[in-house]
Structures are given as C-alpha cells and as structure tokens.
PDB file of N, CA and C in Angstrom:
ATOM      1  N   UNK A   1      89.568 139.572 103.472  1.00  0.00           N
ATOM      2  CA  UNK A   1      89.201 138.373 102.747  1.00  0.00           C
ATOM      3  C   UNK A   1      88.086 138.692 101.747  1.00  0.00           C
ATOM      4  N   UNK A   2      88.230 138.201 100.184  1.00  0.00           N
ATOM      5  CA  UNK A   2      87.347 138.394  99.410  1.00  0.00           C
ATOM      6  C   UNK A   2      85.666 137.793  99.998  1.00  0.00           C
ATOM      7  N   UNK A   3      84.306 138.080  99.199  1.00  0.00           N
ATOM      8  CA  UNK A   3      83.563 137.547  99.941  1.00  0.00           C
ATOM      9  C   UNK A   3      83.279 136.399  98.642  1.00  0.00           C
ATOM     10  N   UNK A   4      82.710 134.893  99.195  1.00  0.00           N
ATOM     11  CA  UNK A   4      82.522 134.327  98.158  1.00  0.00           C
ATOM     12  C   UNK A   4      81.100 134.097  98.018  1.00  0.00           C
ATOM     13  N   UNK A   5      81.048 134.178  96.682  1.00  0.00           N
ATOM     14  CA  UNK A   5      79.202 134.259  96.223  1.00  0.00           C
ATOM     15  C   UNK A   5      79.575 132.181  95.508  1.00  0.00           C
ATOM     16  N   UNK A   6      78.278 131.855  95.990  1.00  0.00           N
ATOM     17  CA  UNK A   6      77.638 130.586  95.298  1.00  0.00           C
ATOM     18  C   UNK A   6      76.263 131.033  94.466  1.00  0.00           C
ATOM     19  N   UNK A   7      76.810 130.568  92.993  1.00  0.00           N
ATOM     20  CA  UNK A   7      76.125 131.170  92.031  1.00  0.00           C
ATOM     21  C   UNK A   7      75.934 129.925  90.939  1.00  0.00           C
ATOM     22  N   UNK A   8      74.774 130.085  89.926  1.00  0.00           N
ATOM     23  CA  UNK A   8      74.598 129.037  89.143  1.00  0.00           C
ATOM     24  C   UNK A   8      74.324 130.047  87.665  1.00  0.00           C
ATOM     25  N   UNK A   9      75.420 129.876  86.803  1.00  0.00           N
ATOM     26  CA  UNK A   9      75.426 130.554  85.327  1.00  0.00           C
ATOM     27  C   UNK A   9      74.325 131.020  84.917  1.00  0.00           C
ATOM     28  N   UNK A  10      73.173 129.932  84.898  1.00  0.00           N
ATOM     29  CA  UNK A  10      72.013 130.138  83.797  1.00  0.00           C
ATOM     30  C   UNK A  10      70.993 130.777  84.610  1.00  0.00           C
ATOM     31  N   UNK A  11      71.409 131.492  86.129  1.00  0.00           N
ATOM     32  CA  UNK A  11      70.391 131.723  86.742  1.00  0.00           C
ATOM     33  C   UNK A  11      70.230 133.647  86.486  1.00  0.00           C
ATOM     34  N   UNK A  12      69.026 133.442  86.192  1.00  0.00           N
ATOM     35  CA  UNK A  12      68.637 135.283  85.977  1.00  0.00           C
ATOM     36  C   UNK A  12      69.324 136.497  87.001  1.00  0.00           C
ATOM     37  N   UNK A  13      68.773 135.465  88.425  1.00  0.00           N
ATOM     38  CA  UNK A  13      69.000 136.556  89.509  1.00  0.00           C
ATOM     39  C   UNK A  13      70.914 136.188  89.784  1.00  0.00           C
ATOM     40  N   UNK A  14      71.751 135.449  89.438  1.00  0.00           N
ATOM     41  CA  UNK A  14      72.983 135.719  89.713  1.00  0.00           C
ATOM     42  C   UNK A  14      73.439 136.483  88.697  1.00  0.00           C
ATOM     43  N   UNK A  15      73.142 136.546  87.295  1.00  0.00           N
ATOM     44  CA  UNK A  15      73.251 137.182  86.592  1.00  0.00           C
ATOM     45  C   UNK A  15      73.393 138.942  86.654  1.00  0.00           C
ATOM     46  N   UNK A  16      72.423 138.909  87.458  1.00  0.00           N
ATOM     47  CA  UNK A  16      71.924 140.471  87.524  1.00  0.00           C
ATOM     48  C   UNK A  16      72.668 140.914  88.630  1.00  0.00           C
ATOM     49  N   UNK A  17      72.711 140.210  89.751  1.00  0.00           N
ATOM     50  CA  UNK A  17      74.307 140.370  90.672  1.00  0.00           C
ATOM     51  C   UNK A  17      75.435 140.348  90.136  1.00  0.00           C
ATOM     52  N   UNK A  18      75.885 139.884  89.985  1.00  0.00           N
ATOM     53  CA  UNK A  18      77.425 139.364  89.004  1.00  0.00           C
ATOM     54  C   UNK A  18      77.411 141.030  88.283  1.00  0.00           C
ATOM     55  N   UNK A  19      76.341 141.400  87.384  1.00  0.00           N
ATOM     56  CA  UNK A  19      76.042 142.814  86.622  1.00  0.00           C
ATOM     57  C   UNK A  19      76.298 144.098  87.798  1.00  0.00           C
ATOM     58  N   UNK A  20      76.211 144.087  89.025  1.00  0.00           N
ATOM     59  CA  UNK A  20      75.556 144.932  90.327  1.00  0.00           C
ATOM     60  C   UNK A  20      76.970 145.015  90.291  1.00  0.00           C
ATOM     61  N   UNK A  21      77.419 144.139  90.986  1.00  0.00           N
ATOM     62  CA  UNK A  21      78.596 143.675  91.588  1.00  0.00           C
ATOM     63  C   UNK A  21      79.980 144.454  90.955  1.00  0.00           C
ATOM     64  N   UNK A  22      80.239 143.998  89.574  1.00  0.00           N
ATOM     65  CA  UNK A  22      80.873 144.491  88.018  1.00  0.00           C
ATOM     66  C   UNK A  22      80.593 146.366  88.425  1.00  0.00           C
ATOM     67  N   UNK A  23      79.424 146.819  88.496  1.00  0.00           N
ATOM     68  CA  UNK A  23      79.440 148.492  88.359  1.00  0.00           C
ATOM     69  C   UNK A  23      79.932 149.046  89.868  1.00  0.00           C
ATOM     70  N   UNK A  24      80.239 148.053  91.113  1.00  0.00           N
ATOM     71  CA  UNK A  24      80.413 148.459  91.854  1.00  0.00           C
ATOM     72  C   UNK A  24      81.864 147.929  92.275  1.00  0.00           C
ATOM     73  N   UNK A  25      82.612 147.816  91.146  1.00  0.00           N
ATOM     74  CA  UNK A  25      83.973 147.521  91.264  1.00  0.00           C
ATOM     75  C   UNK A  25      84.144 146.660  92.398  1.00  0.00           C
ATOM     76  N   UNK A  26      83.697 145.517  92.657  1.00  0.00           N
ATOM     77  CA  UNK A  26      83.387 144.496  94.102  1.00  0.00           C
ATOM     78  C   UNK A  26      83.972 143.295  93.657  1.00  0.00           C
ATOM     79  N   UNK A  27      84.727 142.312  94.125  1.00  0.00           N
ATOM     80  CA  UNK A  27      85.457 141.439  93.755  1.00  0.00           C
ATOM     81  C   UNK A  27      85.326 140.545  94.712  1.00  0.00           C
ATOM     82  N   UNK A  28      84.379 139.128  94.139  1.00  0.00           N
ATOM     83  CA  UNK A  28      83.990 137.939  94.869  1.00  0.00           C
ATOM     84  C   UNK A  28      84.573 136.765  94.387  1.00  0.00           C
ATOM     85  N   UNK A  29      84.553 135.827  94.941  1.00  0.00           N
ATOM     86  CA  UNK A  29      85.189 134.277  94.733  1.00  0.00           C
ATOM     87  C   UNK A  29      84.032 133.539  94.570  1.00  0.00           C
ATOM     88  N   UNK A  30      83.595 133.261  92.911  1.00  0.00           N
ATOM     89  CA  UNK A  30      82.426 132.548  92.600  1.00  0.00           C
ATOM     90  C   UNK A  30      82.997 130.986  92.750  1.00  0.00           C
ATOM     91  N   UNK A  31      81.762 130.656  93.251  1.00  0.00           N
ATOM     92  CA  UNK A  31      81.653 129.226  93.157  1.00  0.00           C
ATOM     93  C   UNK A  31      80.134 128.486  92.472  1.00  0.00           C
ATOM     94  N   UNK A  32      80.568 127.483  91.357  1.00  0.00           N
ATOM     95  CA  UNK A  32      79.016 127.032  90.671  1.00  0.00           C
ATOM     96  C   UNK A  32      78.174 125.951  91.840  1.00  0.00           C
ATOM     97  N   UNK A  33      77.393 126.432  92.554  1.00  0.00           N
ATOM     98  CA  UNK A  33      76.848 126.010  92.971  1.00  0.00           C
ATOM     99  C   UNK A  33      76.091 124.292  92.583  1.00  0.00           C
ATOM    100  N   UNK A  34      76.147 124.351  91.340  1.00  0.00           N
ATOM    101  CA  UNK A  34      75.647 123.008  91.285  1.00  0.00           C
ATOM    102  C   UNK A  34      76.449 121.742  90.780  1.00  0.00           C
ATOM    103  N   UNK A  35      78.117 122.575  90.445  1.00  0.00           N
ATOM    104  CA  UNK A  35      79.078 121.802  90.360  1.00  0.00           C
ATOM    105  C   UNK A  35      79.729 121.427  92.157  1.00  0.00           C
ATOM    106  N   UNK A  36      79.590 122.461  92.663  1.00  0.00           N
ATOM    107  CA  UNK A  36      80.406 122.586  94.189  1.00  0.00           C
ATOM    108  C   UNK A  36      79.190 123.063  95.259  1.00  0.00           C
ATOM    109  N   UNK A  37      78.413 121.984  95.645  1.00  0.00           N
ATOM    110  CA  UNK A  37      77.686 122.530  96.348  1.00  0.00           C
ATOM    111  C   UNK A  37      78.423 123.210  97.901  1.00  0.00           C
ATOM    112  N   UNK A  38      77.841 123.925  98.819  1.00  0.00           N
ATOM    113  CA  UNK A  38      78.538 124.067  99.979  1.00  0.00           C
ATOM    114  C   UNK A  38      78.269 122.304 101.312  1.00  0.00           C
ATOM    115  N   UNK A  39      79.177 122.188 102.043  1.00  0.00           N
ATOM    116  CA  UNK A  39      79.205 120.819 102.643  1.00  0.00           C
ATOM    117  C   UNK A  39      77.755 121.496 103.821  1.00  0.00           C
ATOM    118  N   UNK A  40      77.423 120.221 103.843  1.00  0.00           N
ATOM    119  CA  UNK A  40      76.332 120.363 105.377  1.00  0.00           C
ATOM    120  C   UNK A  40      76.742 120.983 106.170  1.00  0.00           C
ATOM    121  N   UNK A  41      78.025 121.176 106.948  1.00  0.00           N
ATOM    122  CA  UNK A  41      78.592 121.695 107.774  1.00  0.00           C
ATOM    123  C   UNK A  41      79.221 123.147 107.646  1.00  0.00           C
ATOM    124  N   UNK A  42      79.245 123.339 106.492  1.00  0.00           N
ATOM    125  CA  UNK A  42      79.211 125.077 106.127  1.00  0.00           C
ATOM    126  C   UNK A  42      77.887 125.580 106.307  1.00  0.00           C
ATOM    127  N   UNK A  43      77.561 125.186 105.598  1.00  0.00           N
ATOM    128  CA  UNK A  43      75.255 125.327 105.457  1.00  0.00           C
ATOM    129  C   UNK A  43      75.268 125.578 107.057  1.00  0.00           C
ATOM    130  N   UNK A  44      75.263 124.447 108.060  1.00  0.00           N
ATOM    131  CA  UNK A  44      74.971 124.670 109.082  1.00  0.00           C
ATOM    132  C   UNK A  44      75.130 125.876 109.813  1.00  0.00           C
ATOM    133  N   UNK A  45      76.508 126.324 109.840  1.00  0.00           N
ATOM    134  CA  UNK A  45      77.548 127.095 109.994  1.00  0.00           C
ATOM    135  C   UNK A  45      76.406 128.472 109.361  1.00  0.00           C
ATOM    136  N   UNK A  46      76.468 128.560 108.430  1.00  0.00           N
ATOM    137  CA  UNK A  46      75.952 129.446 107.681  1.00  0.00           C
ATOM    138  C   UNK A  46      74.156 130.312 108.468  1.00  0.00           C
ATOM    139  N   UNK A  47      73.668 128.968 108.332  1.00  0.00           N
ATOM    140  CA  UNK A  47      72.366 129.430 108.326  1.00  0.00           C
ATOM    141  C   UNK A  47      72.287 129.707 109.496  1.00  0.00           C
ATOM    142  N   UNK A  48      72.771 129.524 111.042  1.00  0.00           N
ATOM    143  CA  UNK A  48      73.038 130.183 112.025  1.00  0.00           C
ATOM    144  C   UNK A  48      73.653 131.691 112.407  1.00  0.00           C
ATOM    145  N   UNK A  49      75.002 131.733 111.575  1.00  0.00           N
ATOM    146  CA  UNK A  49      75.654 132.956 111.321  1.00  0.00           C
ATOM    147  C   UNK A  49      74.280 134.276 110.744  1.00  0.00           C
ATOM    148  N   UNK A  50      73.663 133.744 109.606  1.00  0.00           N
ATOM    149  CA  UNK A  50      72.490 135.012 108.908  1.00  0.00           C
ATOM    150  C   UNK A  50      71.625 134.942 109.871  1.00  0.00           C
ATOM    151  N   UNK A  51      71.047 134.374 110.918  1.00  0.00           N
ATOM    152  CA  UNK A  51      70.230 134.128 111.734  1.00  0.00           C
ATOM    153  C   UNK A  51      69.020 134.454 110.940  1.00  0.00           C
ATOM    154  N   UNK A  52      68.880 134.010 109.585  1.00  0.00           N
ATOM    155  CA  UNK A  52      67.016 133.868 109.077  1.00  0.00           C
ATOM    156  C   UNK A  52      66.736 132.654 108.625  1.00  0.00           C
ATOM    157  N   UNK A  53      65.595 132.333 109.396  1.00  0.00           N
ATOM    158  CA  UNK A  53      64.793 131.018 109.186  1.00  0.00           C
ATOM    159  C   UNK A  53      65.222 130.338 108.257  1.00  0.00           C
ATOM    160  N   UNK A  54      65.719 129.084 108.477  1.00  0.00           N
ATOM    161  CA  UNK A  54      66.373 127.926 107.436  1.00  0.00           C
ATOM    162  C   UNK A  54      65.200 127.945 106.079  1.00  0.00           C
ATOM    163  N   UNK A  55      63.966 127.920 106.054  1.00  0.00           N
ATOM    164  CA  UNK A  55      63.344 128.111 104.629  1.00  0.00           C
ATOM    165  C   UNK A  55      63.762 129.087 103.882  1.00  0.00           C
ATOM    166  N   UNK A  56      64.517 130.016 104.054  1.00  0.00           N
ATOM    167  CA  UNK A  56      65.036 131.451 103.582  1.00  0.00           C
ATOM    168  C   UNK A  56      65.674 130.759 102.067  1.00  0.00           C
ATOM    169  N   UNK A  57      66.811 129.820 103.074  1.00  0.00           N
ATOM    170  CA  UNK A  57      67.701 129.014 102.168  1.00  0.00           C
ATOM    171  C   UNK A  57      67.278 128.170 101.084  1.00  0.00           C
ATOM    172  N   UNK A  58      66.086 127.653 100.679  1.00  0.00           N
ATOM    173  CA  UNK A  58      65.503 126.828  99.378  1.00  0.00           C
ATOM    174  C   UNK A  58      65.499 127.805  98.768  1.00  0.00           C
ATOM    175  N   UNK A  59      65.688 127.360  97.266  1.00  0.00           N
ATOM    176  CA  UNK A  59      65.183 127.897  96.130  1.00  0.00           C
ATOM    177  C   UNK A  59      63.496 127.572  95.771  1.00  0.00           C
ATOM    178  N   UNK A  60      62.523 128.148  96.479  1.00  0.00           N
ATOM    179  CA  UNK A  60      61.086 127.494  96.135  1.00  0.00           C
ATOM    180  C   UNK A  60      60.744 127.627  94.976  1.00  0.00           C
ATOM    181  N   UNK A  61      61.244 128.228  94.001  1.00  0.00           N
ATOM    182  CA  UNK A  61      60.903 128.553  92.655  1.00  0.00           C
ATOM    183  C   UNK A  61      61.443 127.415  91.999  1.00  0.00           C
ATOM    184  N   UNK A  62      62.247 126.580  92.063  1.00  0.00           N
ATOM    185  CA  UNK A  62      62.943 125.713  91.306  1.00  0.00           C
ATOM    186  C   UNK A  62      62.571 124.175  90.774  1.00  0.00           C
ATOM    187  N   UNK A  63      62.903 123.906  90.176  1.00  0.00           N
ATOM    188  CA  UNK A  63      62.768 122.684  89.769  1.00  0.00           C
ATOM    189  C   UNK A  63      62.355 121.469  90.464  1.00  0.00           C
ATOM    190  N   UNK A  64      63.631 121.005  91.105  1.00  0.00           N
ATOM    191  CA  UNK A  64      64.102 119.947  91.964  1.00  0.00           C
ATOM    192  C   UNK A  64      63.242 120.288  93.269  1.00  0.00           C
ATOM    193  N   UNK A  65      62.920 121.484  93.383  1.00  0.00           N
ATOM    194  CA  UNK A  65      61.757 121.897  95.141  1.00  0.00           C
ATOM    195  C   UNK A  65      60.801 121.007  94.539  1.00  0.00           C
ATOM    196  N   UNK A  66      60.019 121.873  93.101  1.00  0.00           N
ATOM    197  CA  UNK A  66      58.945 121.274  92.983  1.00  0.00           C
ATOM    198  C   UNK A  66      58.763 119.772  92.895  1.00  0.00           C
ATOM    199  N   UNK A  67      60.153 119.382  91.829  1.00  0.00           N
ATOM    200  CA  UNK A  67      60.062 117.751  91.786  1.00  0.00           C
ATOM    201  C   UNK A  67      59.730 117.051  93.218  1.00  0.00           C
ATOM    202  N   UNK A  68      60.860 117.234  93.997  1.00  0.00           N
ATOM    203  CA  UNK A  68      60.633 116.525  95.210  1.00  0.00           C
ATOM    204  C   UNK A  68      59.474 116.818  96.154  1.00  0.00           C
ATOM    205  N   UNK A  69      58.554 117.683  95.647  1.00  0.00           N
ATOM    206  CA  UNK A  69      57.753 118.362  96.667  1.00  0.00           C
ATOM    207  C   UNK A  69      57.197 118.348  98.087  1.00  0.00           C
ATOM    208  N   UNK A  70      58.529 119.686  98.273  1.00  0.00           N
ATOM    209  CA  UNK A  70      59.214 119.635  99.523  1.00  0.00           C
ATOM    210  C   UNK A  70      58.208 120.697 100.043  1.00  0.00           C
ATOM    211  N   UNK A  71      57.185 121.125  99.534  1.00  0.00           N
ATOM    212  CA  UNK A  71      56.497 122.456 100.074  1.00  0.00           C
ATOM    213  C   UNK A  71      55.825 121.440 101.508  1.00  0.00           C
ATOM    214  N   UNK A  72      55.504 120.429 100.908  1.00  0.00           N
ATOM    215  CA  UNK A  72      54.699 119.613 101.654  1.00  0.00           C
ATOM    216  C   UNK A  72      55.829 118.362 102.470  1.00  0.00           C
ATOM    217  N   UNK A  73      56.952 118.034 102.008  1.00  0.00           N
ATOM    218  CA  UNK A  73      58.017 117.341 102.575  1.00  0.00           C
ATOM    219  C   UNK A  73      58.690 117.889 103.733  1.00  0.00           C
ATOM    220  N   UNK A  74      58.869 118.853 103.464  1.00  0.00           N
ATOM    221  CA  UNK A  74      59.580 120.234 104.568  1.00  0.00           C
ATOM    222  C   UNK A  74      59.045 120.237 105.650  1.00  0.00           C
ATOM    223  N   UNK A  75      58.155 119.808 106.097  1.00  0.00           N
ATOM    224  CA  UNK A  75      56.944 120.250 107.011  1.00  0.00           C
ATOM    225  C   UNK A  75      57.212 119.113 108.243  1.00  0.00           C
ATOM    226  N   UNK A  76      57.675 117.979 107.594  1.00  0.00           N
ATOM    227  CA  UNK A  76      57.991 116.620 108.367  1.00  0.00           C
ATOM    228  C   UNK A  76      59.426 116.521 108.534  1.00  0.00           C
ATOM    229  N   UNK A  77      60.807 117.130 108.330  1.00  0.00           N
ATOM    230  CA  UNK A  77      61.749 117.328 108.137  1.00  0.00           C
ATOM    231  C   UNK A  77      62.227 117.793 109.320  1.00  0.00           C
ATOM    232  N   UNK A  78      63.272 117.365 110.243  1.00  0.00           N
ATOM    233  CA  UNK A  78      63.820 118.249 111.070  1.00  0.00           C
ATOM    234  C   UNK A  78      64.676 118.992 110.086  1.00  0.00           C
ATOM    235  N   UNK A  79      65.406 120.069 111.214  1.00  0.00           N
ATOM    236  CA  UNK A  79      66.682 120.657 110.462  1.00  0.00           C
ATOM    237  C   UNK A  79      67.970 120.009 109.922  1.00  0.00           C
ATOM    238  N   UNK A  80      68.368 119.236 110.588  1.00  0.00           N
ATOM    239  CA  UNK A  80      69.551 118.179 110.077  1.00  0.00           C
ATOM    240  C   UNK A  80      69.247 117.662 108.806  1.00  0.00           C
ATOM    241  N   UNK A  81      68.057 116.850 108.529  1.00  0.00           N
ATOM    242  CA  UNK A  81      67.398 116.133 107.349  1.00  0.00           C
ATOM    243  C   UNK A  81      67.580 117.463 106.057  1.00  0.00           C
ATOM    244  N   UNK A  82      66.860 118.696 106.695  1.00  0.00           N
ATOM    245  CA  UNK A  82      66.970 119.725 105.765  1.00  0.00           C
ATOM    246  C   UNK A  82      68.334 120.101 105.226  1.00  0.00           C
ATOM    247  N   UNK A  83      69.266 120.543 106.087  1.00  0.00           N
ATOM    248  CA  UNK A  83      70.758 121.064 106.030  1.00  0.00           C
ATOM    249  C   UNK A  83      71.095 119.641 104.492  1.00  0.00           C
ATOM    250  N   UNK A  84      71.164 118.505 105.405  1.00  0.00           N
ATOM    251  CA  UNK A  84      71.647 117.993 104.305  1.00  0.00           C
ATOM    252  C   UNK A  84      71.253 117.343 102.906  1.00  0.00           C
ATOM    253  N   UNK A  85      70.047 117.583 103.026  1.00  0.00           N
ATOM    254  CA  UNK A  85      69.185 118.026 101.818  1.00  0.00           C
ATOM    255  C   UNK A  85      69.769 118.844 100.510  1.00  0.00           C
ATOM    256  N   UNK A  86      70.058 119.918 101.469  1.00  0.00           N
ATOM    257  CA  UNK A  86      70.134 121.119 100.728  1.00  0.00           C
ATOM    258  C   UNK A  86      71.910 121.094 100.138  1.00  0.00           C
ATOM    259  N   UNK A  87      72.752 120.223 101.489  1.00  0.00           N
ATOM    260  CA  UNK A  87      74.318 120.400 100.681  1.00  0.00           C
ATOM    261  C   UNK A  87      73.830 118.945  99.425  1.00  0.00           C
ATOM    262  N   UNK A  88      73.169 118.172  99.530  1.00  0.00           N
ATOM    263  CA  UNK A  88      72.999 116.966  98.441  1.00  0.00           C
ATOM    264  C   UNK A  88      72.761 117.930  97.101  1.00  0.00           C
ATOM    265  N   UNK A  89      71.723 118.762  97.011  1.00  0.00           N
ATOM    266  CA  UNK A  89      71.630 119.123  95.517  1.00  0.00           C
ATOM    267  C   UNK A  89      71.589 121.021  95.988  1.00  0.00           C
ATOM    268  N   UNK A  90      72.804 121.452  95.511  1.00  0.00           N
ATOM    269  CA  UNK A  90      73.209 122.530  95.262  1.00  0.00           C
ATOM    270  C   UNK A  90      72.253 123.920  94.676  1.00  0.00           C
ATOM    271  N   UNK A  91      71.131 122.839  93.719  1.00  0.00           N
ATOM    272  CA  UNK A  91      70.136 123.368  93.277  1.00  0.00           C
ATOM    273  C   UNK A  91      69.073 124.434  94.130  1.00  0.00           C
ATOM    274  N   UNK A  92      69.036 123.497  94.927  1.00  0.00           N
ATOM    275  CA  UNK A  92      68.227 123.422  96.569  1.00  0.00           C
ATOM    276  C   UNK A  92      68.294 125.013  96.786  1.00  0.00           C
ATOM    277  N   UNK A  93      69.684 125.423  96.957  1.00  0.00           N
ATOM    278  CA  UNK A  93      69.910 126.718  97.719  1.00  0.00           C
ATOM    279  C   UNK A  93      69.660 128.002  96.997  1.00  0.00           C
ATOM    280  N   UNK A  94      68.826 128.554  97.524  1.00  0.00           N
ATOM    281  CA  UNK A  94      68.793 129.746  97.199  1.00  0.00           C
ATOM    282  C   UNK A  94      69.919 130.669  96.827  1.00  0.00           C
ATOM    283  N   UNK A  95      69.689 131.492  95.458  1.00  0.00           N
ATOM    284  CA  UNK A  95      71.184 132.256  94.785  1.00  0.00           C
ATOM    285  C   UNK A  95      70.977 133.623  94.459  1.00  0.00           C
ATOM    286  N   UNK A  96      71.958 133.856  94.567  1.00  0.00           N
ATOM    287  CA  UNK A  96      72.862 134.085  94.517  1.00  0.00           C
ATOM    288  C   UNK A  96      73.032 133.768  96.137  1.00  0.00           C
ATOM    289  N   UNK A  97      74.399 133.312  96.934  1.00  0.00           N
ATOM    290  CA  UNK A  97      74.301 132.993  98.142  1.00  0.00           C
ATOM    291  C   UNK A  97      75.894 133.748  98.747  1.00  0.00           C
ATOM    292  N   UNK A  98      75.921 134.767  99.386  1.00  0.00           N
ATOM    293  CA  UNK A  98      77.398 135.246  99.461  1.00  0.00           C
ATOM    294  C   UNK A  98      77.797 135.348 101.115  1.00  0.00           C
ATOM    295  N   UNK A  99      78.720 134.841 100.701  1.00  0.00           N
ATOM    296  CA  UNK A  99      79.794 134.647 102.571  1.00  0.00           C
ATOM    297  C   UNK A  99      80.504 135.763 102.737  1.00  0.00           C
ATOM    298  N   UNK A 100      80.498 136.680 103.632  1.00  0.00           N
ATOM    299  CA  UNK A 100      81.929 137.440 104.037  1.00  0.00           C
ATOM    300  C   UNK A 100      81.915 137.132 105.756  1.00  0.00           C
ATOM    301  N   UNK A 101      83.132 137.787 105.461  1.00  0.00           N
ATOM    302  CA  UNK A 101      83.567 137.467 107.231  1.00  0.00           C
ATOM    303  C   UNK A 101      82.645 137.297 107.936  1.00  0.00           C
ATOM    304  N   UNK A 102      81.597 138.350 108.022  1.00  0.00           N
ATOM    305  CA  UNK A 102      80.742 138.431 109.083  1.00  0.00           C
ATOM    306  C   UNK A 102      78.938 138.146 108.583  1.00  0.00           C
ATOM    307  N   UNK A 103      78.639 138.189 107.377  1.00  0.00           N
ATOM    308  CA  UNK A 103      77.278 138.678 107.131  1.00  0.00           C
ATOM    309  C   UNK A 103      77.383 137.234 105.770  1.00  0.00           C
ATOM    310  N   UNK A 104      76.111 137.009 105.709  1.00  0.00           N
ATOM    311  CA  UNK A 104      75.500 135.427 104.948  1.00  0.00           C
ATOM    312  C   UNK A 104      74.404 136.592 104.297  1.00  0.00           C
ATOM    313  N   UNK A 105      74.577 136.333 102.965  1.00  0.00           N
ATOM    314  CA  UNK A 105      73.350 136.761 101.944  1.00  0.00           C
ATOM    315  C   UNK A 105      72.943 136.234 101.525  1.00  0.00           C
ATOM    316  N   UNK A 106      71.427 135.788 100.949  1.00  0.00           N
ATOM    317  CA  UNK A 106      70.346 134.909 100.511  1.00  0.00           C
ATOM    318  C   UNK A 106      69.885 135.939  99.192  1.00  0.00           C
ATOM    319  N   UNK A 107      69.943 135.249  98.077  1.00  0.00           N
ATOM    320  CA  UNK A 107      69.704 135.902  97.308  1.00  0.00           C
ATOM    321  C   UNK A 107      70.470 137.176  96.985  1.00  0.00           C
ATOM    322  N   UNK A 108      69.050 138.098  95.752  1.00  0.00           N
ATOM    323  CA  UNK A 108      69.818 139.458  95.526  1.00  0.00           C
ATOM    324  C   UNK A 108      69.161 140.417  95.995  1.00  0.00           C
ATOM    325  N   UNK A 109      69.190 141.058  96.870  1.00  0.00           N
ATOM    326  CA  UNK A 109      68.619 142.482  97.437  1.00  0.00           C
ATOM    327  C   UNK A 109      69.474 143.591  97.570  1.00  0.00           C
ATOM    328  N   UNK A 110      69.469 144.452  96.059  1.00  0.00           N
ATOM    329  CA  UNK A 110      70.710 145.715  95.980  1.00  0.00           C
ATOM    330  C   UNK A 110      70.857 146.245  97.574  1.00  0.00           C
ATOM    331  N   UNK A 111      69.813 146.683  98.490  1.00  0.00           N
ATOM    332  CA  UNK A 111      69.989 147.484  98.909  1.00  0.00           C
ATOM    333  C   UNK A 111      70.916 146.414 100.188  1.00  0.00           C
ATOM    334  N   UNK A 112      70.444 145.431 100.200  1.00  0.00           N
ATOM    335  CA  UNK A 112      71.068 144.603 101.670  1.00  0.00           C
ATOM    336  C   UNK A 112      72.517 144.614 101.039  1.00  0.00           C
ATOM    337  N   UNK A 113      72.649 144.243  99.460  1.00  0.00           N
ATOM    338  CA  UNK A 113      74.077 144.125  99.363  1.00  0.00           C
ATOM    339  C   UNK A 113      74.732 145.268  99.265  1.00  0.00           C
ATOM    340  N   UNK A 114      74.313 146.415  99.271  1.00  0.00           N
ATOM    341  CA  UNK A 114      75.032 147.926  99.183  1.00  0.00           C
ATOM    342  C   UNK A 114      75.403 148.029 100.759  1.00  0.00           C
ATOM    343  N   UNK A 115      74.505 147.845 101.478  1.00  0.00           N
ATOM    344  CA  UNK A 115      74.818 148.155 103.088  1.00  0.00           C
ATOM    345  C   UNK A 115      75.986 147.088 103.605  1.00  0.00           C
ATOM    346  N   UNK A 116      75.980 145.921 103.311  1.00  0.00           N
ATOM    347  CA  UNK A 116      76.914 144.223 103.527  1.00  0.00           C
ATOM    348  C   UNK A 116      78.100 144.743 102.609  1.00  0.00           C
ATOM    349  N   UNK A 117      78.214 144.824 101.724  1.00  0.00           N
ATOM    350  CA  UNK A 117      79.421 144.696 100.937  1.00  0.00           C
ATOM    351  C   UNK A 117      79.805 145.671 100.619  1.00  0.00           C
ATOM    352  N   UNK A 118      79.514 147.301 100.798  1.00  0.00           N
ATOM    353  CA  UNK A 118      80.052 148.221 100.455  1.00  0.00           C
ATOM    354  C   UNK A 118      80.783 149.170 101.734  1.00  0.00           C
ATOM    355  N   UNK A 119      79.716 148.540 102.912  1.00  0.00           N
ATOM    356  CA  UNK A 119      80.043 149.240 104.124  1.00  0.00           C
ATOM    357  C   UNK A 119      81.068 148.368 105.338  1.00  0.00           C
ATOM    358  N   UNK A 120      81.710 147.530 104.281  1.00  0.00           N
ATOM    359  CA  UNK A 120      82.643 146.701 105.596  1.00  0.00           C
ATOM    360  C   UNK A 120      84.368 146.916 105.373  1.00  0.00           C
TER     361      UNK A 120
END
C-alpha cells in the first residue's frame, strides 16, 4: 500500500519533502490537508499508532494556534476536545503528516523518513 502524506501547497516544510521524496523515487498519496482534513477518528487512530505525545501533532508555528491561543487553551483541554480540534481545522496539524501501514510521521525529519519509508 502506497503511504499517504497530508500536506498543505504553500507550506515550506512539505515542499522540501515532496523535493526528498521526488530524489528518492518514493510514491505517496497526497492529500491537501486544509481542503481534506483527516476525520477525528483517524487522528485518534493515528496519534496512538506513532505513540508521541498528542502536542507533537499541532502546528505551533501557525496561524490559527496562535489566533486561537491554544499555547494557553491546550492546557485545559482533554484529549477528545483536542483530537477534534485538530480534525475541525486541518491547519492545526502538523505537516507534512504521512501514514503507512505501520509507522505515523509528524513532520519532516530526512533521517526518520529514510529509516520509515525506505526500509519497509
């Protein structure tokens, strides 16, 4: 099964994946993240499967974090409130974001994605 990356066009760091990805002849099933966010129940699914701390998953650099300012919102939030937070605005999630069978990636880290996607 291909792995699918949730990605947003204008973003630097999917960019530079998408570029990684391309020299390493690797073939993913993009999805625009802020047209198609993932449902609460994938997220859920998800952020259990990577087993790293649900804050992993915000984009803290972003816009909509800061608008809503969740640095300080987050804090009062169970996880449920969060999960579906995060499927409401697509923005939310940290990107580049890639699914394969077995392994959930947060962001871009060449070396995590050389070991995840080259060695399965």
């Amino acid at each position: 099964m291909k792995p699918t990356m949730y990605c947003y066009t204008r973003c630097g760091t999917c960019q530079k994946a998408k570029k990684w990805l391309k020299e390493q002849a690797l073939e993913v099933t993009e999805i625009a993240i802020d047209k198609t966010p993932p449902s609460k129940e994938n997220l859920a699914e998800w952020i259990k499967q990577s087993g790293l701390p649900l804050k992993r998953f915000f984009n803290t650099s972003g816009k909509i974090y800061k608008d809503l300012n969740l640095k300080e919102k987050l804090k009062t939030m169970d996880e449920k409130e969060q999960i579906e937070l995060l499927a409401q605005h697509g923005m939310l999630i940290k990107r580049p974001l890639v699914i394969t069978e077995s392994n959930i990636l947060v962001g871009f880290n060449e070396e995590e994605w050389k070991k995840t996607l080259m060695d399965h």
